[in-house]
PDB file of N, CA and C in Angstrom:
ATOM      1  N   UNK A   1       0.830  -1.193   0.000  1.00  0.00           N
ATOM      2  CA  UNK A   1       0.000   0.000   0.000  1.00  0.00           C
ATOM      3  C   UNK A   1       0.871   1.253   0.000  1.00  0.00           C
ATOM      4  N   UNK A   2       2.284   1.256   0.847  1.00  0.00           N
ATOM      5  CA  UNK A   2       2.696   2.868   0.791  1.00  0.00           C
ATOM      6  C   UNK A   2       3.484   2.672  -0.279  1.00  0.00           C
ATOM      7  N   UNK A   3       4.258   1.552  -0.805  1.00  0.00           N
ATOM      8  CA  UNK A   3       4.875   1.552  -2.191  1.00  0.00           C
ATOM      9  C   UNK A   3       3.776   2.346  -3.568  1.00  0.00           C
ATOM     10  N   UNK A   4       2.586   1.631  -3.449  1.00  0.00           N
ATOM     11  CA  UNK A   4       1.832   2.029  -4.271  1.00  0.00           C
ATOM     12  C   UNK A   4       1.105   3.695  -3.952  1.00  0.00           C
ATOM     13  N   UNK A   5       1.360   4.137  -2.858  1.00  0.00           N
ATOM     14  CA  UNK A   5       0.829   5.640  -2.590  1.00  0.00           C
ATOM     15  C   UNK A   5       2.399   6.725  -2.979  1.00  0.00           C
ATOM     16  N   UNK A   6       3.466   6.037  -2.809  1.00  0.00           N
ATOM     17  CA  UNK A   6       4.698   6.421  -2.850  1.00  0.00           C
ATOM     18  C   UNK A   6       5.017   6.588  -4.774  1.00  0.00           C
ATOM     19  N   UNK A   7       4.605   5.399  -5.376  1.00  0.00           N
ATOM     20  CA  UNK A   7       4.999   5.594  -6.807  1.00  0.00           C
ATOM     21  C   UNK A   7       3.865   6.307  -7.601  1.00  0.00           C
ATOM     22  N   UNK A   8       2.872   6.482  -6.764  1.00  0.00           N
ATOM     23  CA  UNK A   8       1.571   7.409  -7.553  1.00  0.00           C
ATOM     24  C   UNK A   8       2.126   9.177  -7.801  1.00  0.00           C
ATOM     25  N   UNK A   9       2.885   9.342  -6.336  1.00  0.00           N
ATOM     26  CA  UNK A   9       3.050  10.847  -5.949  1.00  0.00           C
ATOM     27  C   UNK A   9       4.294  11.099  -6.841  1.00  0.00           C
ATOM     28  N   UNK A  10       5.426   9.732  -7.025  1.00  0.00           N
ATOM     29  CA  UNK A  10       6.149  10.068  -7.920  1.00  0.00           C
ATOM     30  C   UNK A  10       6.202  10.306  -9.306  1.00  0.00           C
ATOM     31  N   UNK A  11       5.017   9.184 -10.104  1.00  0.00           N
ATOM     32  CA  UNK A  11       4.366   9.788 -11.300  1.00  0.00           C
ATOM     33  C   UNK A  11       3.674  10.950 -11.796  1.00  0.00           C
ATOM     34  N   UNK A  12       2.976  11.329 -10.271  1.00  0.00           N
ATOM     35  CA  UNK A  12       2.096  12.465 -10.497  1.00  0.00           C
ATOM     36  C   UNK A  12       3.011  13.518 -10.772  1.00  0.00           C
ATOM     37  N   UNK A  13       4.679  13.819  -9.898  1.00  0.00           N
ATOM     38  CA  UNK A  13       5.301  15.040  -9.885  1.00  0.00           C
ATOM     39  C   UNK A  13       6.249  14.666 -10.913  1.00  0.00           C
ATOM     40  N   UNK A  14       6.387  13.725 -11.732  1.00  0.00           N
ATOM     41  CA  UNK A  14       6.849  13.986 -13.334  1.00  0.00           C
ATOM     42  C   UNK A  14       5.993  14.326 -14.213  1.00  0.00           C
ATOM     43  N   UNK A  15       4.689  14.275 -14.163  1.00  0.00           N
ATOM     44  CA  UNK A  15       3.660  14.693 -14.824  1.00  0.00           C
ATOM     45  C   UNK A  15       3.984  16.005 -14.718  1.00  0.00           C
ATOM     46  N   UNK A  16       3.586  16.539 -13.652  1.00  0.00           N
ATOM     47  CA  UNK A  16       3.220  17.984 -13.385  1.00  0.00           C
ATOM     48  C   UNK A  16       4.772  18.857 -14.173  1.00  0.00           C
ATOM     49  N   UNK A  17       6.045  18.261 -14.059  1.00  0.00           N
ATOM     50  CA  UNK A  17       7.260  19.189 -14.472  1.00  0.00           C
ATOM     51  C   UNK A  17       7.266  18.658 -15.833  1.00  0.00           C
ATOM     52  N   UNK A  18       7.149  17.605 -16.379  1.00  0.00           N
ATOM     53  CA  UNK A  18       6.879  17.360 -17.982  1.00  0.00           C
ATOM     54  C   UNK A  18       5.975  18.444 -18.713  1.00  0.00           C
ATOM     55  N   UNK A  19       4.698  18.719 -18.018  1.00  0.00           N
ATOM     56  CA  UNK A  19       3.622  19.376 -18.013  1.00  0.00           C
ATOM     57  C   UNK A  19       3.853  21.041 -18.184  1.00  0.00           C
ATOM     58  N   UNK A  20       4.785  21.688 -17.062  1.00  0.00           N
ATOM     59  CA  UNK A  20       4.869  22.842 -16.927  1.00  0.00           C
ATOM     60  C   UNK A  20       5.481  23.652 -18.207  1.00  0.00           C
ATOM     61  N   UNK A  21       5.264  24.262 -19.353  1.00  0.00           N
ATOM     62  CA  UNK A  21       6.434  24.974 -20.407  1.00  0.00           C
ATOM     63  C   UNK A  21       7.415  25.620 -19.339  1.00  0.00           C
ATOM     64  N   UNK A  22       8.642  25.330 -20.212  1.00  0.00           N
ATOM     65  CA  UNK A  22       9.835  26.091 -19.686  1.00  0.00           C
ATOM     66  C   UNK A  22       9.478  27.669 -20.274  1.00  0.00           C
ATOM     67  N   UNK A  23      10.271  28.835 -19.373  1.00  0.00           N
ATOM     68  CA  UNK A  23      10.372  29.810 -19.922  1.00  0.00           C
ATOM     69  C   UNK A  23      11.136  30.348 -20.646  1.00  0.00           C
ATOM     70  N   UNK A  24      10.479  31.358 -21.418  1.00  0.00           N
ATOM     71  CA  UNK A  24      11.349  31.753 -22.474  1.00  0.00           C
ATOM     72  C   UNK A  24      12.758  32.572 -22.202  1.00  0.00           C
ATOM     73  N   UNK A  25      13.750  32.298 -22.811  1.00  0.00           N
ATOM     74  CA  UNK A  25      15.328  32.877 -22.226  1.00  0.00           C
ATOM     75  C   UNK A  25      15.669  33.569 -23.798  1.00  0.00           C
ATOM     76  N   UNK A  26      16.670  34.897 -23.260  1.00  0.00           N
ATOM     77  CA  UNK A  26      16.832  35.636 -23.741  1.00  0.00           C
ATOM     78  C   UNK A  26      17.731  35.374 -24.767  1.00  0.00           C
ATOM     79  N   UNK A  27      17.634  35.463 -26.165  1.00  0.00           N
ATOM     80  CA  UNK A  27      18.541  35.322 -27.182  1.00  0.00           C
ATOM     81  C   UNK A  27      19.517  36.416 -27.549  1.00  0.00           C
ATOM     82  N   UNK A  28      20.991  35.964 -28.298  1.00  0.00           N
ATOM     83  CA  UNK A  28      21.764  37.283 -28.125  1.00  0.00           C
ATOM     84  C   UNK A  28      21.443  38.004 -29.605  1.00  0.00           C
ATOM     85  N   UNK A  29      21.514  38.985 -29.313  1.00  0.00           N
ATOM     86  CA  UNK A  29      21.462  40.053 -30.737  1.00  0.00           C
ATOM     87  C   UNK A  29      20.112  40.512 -30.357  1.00  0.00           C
ATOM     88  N   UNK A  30      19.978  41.344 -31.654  1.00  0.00           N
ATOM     89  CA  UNK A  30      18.749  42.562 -31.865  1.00  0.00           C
ATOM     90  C   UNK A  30      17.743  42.286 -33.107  1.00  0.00           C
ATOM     91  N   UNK A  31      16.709  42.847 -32.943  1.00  0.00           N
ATOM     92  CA  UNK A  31      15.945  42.826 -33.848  1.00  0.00           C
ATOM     93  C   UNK A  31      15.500  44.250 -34.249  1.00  0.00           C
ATOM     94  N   UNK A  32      15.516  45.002 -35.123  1.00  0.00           N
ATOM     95  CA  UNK A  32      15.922  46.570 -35.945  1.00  0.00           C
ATOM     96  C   UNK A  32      14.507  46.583 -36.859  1.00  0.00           C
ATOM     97  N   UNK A  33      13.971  47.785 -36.536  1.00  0.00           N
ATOM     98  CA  UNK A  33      12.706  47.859 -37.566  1.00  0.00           C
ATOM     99  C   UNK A  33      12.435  49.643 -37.424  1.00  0.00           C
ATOM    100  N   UNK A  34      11.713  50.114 -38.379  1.00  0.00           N
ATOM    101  CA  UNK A  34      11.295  50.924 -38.544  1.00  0.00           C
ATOM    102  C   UNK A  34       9.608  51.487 -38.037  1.00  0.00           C
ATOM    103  N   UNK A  35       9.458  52.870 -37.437  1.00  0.00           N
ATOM    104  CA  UNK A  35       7.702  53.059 -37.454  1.00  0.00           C
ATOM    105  C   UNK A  35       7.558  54.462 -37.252  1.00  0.00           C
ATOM    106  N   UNK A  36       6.106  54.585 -37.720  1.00  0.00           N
ATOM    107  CA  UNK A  36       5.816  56.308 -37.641  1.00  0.00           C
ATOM    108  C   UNK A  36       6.049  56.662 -39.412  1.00  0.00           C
ATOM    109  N   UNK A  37       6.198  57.645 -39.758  1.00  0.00           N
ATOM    110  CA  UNK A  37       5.963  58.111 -41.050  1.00  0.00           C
ATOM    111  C   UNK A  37       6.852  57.289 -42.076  1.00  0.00           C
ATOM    112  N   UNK A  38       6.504  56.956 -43.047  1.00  0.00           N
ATOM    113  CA  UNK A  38       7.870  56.361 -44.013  1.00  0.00           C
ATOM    114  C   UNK A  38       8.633  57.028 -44.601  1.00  0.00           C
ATOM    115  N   UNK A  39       8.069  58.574 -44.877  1.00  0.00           N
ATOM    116  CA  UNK A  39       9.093  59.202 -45.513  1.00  0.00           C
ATOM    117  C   UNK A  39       9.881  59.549 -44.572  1.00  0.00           C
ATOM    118  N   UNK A  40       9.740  59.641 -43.136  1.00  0.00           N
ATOM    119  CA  UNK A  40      11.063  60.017 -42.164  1.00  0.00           C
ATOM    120  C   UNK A  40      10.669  59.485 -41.076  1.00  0.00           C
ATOM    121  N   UNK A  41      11.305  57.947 -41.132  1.00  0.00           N
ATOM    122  CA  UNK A  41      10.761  56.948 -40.173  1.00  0.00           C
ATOM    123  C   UNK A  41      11.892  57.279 -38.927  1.00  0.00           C
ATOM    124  N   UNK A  42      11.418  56.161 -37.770  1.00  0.00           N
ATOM    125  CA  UNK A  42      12.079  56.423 -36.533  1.00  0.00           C
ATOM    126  C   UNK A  42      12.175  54.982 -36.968  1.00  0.00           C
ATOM    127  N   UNK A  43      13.738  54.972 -36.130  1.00  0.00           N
ATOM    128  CA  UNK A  43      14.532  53.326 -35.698  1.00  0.00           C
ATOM    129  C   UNK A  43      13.967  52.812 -34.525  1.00  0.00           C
ATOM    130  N   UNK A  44      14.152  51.652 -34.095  1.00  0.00           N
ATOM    131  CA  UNK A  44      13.958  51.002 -33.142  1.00  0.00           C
ATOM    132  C   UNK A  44      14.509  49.771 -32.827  1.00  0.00           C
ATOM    133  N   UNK A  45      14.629  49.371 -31.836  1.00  0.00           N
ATOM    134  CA  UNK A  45      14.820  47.976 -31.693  1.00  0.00           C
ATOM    135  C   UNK A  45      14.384  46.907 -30.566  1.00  0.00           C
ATOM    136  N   UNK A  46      14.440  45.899 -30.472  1.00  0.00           N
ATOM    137  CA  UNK A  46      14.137  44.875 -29.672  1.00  0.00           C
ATOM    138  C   UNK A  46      15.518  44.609 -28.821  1.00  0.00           C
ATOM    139  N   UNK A  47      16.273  44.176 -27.941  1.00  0.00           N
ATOM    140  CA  UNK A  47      17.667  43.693 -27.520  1.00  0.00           C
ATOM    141  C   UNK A  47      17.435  42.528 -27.095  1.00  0.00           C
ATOM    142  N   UNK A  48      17.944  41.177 -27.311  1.00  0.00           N
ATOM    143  CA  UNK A  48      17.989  40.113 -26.655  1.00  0.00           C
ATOM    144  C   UNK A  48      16.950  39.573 -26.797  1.00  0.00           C
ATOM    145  N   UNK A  49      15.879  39.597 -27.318  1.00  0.00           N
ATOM    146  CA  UNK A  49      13.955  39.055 -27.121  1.00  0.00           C
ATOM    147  C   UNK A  49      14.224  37.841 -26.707  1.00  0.00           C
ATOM    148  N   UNK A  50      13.213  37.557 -26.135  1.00  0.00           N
ATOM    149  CA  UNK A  50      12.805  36.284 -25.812  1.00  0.00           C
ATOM    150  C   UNK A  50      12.636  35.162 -26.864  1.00  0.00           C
ATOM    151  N   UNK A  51      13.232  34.078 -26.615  1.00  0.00           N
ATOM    152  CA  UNK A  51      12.800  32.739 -27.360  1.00  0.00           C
ATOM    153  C   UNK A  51      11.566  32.703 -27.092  1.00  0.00           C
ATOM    154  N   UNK A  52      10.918  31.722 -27.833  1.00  0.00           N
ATOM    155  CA  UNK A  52       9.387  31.550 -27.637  1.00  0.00           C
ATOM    156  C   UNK A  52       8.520  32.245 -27.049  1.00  0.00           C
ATOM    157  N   UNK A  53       8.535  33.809 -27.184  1.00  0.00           N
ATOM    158  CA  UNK A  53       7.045  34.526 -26.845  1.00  0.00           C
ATOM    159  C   UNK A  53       7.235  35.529 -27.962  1.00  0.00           C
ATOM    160  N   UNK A  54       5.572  35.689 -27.710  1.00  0.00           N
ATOM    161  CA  UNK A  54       5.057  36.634 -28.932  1.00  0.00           C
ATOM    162  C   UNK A  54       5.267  38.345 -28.056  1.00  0.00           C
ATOM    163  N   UNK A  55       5.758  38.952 -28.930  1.00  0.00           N
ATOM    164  CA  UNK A  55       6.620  40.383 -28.836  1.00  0.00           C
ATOM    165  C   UNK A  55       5.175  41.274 -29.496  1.00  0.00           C
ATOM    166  N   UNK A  56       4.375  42.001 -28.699  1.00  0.00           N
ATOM    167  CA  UNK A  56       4.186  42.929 -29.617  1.00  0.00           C
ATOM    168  C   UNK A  56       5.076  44.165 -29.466  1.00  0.00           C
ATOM    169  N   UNK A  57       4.989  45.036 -30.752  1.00  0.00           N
ATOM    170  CA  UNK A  57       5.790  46.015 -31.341  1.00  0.00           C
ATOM    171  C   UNK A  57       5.200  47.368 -30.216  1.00  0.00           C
ATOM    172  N   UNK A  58       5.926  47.965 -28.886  1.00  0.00           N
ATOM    173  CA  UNK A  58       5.554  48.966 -28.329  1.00  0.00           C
ATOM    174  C   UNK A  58       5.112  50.394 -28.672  1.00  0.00           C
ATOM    175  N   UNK A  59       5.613  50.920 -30.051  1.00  0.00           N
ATOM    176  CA  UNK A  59       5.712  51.656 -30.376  1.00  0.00           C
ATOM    177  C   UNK A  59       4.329  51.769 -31.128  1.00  0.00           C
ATOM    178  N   UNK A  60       3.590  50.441 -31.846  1.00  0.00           N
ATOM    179  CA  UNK A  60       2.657  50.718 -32.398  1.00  0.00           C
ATOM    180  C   UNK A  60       1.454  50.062 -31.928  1.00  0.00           C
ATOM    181  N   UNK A  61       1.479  49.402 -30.507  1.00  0.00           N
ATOM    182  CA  UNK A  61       0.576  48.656 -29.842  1.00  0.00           C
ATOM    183  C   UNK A  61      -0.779  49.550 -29.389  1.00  0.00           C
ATOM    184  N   UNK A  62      -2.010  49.202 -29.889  1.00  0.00           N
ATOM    185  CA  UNK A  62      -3.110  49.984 -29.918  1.00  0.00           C
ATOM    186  C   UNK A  62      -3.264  50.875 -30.976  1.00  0.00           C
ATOM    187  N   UNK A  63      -2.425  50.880 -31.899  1.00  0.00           N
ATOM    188  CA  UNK A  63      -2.546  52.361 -32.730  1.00  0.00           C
ATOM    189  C   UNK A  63      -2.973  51.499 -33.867  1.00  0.00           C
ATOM    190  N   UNK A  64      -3.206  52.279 -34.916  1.00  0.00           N
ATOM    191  CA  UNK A  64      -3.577  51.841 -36.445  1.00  0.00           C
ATOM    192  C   UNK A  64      -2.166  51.398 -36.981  1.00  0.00           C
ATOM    193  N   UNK A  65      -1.465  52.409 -36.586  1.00  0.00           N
ATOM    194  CA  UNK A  65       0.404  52.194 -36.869  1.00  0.00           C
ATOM    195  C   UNK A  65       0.875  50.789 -36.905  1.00  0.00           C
ATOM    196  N   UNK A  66       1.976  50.873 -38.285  1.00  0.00           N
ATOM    197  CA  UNK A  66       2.658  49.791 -38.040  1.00  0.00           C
ATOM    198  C   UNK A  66       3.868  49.887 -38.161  1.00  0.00           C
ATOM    199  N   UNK A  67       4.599  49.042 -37.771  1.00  0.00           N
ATOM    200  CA  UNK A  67       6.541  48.844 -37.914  1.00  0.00           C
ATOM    201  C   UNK A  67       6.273  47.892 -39.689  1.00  0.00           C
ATOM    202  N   UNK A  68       8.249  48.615 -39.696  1.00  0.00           N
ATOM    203  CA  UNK A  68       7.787  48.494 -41.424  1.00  0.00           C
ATOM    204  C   UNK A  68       9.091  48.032 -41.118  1.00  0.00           C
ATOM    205  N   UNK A  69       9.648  47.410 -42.008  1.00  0.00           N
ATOM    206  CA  UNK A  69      11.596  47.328 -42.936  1.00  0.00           C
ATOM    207  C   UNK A  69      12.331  46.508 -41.583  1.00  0.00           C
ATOM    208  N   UNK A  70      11.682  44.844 -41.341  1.00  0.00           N
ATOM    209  CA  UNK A  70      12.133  44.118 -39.949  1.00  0.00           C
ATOM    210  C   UNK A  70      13.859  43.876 -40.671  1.00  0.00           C
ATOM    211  N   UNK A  71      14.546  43.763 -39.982  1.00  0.00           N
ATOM    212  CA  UNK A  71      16.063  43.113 -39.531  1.00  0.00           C
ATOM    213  C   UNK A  71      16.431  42.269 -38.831  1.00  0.00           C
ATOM    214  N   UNK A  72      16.560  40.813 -38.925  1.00  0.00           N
ATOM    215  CA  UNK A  72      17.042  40.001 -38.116  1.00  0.00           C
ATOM    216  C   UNK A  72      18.410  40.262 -37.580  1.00  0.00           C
ATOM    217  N   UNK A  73      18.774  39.998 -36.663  1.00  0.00           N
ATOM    218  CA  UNK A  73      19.985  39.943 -36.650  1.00  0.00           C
ATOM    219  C   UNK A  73      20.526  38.972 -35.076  1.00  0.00           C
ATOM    220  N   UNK A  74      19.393  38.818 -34.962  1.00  0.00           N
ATOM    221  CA  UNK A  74      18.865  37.828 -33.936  1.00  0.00           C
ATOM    222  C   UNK A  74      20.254  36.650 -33.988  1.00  0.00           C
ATOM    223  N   UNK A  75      21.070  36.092 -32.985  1.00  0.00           N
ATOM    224  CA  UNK A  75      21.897  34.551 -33.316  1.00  0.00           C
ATOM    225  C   UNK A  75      21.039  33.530 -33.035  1.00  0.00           C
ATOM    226  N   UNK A  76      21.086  32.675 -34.098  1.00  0.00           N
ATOM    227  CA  UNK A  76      19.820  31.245 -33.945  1.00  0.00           C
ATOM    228  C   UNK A  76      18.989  31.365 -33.914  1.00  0.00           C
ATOM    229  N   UNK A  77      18.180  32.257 -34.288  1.00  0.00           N
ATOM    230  CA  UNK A  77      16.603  32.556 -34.345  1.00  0.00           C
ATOM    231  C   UNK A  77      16.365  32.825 -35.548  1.00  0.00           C
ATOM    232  N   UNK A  78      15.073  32.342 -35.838  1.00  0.00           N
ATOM    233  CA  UNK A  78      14.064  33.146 -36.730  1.00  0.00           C
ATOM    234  C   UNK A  78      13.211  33.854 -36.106  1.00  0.00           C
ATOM    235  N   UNK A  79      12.821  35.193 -36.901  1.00  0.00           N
ATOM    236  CA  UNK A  79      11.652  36.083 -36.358  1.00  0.00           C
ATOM    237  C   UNK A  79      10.699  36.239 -37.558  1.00  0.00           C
ATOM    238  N   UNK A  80       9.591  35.768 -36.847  1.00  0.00           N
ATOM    239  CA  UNK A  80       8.307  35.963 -37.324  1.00  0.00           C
ATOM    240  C   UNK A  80       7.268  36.949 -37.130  1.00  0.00           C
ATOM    241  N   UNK A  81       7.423  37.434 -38.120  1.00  0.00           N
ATOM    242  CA  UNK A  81       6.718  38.997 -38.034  1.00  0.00           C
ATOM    243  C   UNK A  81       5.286  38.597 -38.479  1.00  0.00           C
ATOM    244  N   UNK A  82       4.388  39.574 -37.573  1.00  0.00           N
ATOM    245  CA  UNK A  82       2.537  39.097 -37.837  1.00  0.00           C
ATOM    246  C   UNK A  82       2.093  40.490 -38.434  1.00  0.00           C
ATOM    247  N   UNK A  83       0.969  40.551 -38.986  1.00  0.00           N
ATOM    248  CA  UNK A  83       0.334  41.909 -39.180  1.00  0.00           C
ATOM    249  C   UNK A  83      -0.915  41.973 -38.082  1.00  0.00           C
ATOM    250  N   UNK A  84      -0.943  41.496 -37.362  1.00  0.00           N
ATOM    251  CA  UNK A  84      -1.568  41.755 -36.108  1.00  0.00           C
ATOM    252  C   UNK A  84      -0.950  42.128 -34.662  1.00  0.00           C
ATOM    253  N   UNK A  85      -1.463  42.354 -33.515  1.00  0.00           N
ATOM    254  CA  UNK A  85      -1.082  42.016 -32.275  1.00  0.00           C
ATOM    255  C   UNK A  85      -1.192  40.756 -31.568  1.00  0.00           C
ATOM    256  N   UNK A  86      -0.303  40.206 -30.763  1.00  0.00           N
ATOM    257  CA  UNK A  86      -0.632  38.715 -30.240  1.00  0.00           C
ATOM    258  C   UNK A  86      -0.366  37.725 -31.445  1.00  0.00           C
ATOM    259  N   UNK A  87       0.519  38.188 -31.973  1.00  0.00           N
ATOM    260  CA  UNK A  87       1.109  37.383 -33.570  1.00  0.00           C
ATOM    261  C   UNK A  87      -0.352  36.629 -34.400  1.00  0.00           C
ATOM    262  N   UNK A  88      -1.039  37.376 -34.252  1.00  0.00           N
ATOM    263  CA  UNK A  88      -2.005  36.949 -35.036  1.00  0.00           C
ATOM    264  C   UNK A  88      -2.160  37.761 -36.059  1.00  0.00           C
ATOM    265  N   UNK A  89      -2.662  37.133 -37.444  1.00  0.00           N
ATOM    266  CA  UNK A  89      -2.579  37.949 -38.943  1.00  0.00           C
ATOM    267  C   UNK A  89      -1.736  36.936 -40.017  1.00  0.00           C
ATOM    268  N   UNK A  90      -0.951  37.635 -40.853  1.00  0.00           N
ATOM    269  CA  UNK A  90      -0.559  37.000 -42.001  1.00  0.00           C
ATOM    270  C   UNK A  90       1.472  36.972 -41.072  1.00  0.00           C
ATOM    271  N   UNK A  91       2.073  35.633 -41.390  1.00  0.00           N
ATOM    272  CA  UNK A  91       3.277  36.265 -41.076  1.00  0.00           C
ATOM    273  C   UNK A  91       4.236  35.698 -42.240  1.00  0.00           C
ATOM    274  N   UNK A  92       5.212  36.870 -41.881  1.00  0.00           N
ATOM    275  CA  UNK A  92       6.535  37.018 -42.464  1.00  0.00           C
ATOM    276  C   UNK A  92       7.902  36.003 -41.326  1.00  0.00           C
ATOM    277  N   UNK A  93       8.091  35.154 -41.972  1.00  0.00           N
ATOM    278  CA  UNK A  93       9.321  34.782 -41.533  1.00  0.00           C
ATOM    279  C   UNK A  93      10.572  35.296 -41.811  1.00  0.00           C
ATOM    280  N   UNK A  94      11.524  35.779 -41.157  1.00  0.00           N
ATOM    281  CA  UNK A  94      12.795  36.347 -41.263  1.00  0.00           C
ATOM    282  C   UNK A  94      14.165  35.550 -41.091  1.00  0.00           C
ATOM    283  N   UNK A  95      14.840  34.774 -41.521  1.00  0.00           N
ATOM    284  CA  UNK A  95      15.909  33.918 -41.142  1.00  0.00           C
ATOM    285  C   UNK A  95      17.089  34.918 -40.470  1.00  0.00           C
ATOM    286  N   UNK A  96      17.719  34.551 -39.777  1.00  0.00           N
ATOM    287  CA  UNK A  96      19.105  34.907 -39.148  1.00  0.00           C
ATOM    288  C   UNK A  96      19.833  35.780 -39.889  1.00  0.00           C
ATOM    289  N   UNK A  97      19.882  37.151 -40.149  1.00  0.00           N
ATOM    290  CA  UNK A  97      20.962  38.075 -40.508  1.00  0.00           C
ATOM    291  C   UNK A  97      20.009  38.248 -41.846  1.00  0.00           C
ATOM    292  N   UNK A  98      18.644  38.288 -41.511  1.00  0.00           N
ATOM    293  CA  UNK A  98      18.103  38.618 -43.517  1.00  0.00           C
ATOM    294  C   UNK A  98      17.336  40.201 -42.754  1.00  0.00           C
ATOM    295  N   UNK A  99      16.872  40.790 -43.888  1.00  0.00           N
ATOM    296  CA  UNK A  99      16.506  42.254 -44.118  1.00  0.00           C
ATOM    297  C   UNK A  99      15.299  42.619 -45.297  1.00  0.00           C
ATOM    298  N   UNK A 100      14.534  43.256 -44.507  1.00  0.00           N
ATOM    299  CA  UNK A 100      13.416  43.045 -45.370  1.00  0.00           C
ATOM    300  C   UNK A 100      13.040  44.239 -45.787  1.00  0.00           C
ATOM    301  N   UNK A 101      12.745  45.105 -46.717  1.00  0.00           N
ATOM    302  CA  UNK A 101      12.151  46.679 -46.721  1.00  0.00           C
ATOM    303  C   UNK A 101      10.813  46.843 -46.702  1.00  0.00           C
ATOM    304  N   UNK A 102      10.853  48.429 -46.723  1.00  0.00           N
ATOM    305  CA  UNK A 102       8.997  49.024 -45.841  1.00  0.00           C
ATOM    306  C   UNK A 102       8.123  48.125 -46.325  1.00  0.00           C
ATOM    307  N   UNK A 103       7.970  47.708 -47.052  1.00  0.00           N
ATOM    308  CA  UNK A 103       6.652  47.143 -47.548  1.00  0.00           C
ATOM    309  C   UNK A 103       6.128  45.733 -46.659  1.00  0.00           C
ATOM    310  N   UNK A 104       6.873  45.507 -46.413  1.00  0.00           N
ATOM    311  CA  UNK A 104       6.395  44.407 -44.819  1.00  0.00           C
ATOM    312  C   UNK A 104       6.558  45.135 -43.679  1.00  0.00           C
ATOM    313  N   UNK A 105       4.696  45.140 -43.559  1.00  0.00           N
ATOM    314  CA  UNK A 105       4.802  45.836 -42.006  1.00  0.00           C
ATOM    315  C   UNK A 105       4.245  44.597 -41.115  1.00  0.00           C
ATOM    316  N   UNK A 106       4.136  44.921 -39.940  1.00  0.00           N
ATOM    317  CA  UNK A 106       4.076  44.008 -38.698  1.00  0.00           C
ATOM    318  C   UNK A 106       3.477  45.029 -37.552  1.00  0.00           C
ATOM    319  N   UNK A 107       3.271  44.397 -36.893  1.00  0.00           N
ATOM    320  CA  UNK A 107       2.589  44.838 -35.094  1.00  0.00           C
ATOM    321  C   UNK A 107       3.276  44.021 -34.290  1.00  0.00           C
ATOM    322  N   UNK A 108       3.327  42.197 -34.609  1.00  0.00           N
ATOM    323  CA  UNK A 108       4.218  41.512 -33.573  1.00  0.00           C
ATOM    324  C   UNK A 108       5.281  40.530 -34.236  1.00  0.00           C
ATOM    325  N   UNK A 109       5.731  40.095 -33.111  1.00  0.00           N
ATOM    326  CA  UNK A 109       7.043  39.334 -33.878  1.00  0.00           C
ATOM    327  C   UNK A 109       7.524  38.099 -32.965  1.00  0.00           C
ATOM    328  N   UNK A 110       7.631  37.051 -33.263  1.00  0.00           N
ATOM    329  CA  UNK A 110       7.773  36.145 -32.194  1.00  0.00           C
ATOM    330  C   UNK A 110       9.345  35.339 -32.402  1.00  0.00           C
ATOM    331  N   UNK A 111      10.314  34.625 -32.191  1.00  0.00           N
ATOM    332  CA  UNK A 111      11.399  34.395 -32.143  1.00  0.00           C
ATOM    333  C   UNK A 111      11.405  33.015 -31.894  1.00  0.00           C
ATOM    334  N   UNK A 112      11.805  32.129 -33.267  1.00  0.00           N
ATOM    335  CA  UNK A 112      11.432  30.904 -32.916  1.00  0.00           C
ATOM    336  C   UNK A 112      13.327  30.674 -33.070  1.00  0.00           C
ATOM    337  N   UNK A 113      13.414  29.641 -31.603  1.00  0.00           N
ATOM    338  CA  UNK A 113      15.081  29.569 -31.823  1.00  0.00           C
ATOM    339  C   UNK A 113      15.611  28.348 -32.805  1.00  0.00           C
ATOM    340  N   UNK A 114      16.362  28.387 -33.451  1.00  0.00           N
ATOM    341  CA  UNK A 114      17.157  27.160 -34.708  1.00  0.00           C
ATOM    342  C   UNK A 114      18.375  26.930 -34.249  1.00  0.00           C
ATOM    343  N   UNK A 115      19.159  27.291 -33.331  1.00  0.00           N
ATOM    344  CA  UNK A 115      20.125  26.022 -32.544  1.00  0.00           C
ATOM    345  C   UNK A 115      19.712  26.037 -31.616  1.00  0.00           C
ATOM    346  N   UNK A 116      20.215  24.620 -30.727  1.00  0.00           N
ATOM    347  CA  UNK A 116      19.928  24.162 -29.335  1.00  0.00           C
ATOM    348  C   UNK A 116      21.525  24.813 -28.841  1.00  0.00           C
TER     349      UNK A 116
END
């Protein structure tokens, strides 16, 4: 009986940490984009973002506004740019060190990592 109450509590608490997502950790490099007027845009950037969470864009969060001309430059990541907030919309994938001009705009951007 306590063997069997003993290996229940031990299955249950690999469940539960199998169960839990790890959190997202900070990747090195930047992510560079443009927002506000196109003919005399403002820079911006992201530093370090997070692996696996969705980023919305601060600068244009709530507004009609969007970030335009994304820059990876992210190490081991791809960034996925949405035309929504909460990476929802149409997205743009960006590979590692690629560059995209104004005509892809975005609201969010999420950072999917490609090395372990």
């Amino acid at each position: 009986m306590r063997l069997r109450l003993t290996l229940g509590a031990a299955i249950g608490a690999v469940a539960l940490i199998v169960a839990i997502p790890s959190s997202a950790h900070a990747l090195d490099g930047s992510f560079l984009y443009q927002y506000g007027d196109s003919a005399n845009p403002t820079a911006a950037l992201l530093e370090q973002p997070g692996a696996g969470e969705c980023i919305n864009i601060p600068e244009v969060e709530g507004k009609s506004d969007t970030a335009f001309a994304p820059n990876n430059s992210v190490q081991g990541a791809d960034a996925n740019v949405y035309t929504e907030e909460d990476c929802q919309g149409t997205p743009t994938t960006l590979a590692e060190g690629t560059q995209l001009g104004p005509e892809v705009t975005f609201k969010s951007v999420y950072f999917e990592q490609t090395e372990a």
